[in-house]
C-alpha atoms as a PDB file:
ATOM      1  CA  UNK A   1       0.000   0.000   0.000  1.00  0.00           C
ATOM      2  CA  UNK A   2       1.254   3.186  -1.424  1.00  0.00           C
ATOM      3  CA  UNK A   3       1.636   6.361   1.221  1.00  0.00           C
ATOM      4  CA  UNK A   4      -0.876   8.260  -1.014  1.00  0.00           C
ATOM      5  CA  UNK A   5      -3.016   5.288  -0.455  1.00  0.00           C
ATOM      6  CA  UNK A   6      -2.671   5.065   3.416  1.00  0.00           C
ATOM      7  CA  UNK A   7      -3.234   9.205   3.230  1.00  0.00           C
ATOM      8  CA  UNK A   8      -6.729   8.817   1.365  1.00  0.00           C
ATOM      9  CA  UNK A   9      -7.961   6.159   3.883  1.00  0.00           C
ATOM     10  CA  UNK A  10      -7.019   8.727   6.667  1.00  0.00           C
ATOM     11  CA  UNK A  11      -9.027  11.441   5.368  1.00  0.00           C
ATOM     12  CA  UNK A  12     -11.939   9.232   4.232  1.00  0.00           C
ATOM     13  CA  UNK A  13     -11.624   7.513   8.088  1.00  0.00           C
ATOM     14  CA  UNK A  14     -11.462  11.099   9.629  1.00  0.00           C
ATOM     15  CA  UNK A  15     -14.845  12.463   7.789  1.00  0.00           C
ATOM     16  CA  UNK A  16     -16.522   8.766   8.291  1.00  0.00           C
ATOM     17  CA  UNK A  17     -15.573   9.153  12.103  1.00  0.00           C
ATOM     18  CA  UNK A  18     -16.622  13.423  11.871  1.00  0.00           C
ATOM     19  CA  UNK A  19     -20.254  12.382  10.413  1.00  0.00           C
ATOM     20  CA  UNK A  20     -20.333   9.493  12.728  1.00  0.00           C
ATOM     21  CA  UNK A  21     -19.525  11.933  16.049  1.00  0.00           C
ATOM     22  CA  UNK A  22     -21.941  14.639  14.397  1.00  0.00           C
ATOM     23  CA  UNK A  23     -25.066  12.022  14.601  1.00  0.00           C
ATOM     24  CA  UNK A  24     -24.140  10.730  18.034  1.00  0.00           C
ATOM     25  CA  UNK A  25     -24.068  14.351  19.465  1.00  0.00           C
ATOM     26  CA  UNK A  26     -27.469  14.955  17.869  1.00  0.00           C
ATOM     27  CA  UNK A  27     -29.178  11.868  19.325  1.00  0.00           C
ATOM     28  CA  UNK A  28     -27.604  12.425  22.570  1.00  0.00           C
ATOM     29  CA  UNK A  29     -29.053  15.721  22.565  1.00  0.00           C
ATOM     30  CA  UNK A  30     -32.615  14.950  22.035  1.00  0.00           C
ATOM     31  CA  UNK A  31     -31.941  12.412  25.002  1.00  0.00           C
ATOM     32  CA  UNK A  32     -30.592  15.230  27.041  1.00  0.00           C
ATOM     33  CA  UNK A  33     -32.892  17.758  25.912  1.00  0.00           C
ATOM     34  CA  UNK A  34     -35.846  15.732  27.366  1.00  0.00           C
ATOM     35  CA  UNK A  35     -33.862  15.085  30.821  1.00  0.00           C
ATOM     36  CA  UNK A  36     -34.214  11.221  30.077  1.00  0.00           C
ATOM     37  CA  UNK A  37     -31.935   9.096  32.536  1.00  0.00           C
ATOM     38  CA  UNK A  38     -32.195   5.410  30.466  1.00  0.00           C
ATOM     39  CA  UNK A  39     -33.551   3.848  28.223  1.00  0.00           C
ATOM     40  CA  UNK A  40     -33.504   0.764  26.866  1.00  0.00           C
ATOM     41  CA  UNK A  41     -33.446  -0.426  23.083  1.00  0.00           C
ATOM     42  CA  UNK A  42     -33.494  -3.987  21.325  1.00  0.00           C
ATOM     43  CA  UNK A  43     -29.754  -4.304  22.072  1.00  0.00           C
ATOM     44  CA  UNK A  44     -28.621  -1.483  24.102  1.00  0.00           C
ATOM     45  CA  UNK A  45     -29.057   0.385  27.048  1.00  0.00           C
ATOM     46  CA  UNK A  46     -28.400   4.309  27.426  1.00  0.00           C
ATOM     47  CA  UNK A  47     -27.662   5.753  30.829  1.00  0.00           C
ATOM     48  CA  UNK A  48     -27.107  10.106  31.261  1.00  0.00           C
ATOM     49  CA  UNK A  49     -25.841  11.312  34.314  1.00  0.00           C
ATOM     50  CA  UNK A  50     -26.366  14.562  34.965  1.00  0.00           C
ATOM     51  CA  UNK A  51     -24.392  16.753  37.861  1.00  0.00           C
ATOM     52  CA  UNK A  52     -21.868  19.607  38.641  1.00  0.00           C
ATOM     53  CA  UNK A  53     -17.863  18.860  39.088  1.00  0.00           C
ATOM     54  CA  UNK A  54     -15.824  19.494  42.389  1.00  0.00           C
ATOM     55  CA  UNK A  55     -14.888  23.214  42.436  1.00  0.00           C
ATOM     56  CA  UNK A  56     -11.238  23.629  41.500  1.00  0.00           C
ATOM     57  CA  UNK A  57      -9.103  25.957  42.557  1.00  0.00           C
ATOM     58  CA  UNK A  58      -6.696  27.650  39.625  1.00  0.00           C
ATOM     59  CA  UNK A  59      -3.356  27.325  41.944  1.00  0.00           C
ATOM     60  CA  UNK A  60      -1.778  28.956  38.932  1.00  0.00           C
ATOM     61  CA  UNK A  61      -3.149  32.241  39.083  1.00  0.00           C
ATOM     62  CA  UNK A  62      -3.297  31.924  42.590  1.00  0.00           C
ATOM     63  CA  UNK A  63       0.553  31.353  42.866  1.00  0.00           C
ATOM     64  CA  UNK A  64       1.329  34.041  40.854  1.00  0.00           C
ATOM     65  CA  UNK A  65       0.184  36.079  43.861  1.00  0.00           C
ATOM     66  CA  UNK A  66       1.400  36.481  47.456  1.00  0.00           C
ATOM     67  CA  UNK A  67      -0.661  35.011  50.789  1.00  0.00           C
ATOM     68  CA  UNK A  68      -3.370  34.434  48.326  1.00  0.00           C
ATOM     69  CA  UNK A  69      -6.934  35.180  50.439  1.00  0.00           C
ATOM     70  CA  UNK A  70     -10.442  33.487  51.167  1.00  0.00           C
ATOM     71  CA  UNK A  71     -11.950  36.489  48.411  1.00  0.00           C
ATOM     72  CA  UNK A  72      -8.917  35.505  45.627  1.00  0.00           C
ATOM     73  CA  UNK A  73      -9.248  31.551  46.171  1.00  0.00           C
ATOM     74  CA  UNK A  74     -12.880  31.835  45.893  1.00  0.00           C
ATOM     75  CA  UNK A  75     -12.849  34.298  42.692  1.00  0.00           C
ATOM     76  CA  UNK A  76     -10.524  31.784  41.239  1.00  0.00           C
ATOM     77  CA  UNK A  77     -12.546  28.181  41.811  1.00  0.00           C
ATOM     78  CA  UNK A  78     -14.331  27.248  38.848  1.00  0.00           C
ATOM     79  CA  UNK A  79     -17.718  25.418  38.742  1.00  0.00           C
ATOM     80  CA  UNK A  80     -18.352  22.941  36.052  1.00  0.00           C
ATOM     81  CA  UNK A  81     -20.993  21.365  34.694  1.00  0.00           C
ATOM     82  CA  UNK A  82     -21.250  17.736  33.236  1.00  0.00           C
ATOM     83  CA  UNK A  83     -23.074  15.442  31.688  1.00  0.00           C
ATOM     84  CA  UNK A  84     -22.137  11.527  30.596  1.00  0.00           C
ATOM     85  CA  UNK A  85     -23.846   9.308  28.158  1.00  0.00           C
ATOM     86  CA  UNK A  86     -22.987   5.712  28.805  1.00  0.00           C
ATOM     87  CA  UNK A  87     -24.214   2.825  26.202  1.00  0.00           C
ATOM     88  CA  UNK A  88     -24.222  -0.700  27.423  1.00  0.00           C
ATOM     89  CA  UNK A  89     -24.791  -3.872  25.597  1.00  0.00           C
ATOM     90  CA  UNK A  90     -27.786  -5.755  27.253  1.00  0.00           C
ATOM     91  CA  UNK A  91     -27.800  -9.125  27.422  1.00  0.00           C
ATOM     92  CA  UNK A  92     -30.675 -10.776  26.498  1.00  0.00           C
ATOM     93  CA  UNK A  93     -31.019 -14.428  27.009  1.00  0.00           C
ATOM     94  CA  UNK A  94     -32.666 -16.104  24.436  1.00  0.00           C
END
């Protein structure tokens, strides 16, 4: 296999994987969108969890100062928000 070869099955891969990622954000977001928790399907199972990260504090900005205090530690601790799709196989015994 030729390198021009291996560099068009790259690029194909890339936008297979790109339209692949595209649809899987889109039907996680109507899941999402509706607040749904899980679901099952014929084959798989879909499970969101939905919460907020531990605060963390950004040390870096903080060290660039001297006896940081309570106000600068707090103006510096970001809150995040998360969400996680997991899909699971079920097995069904036949």
């Amino acid at each position: 296999m030729s390198y021009s070869n291996i560099a068009d099955k790259l690029g194909k891969l890339r936008s297979e994987i790109k339209s692949l990622t595209d649809q899987q954000k889109r039907l996680e977001a109507i899941l999402k969108d509706d607040g749904v928790v899980t679901v099952d399907g014929e084959l798989f199972r879909v499970a969101i969890s939905y919460g907020i990260t531990a605060n963390r504090v950004d040390w870096k900005n903080i060290a660039a100062k001297l006896h940081p205090s309570r106000q600068l530690i707090t103006g510096n601790t970001v809150i995040s928000i998360f969400d996680r799709v997991t899909v699971s196989a079920l097995n069904k015994a036949a």
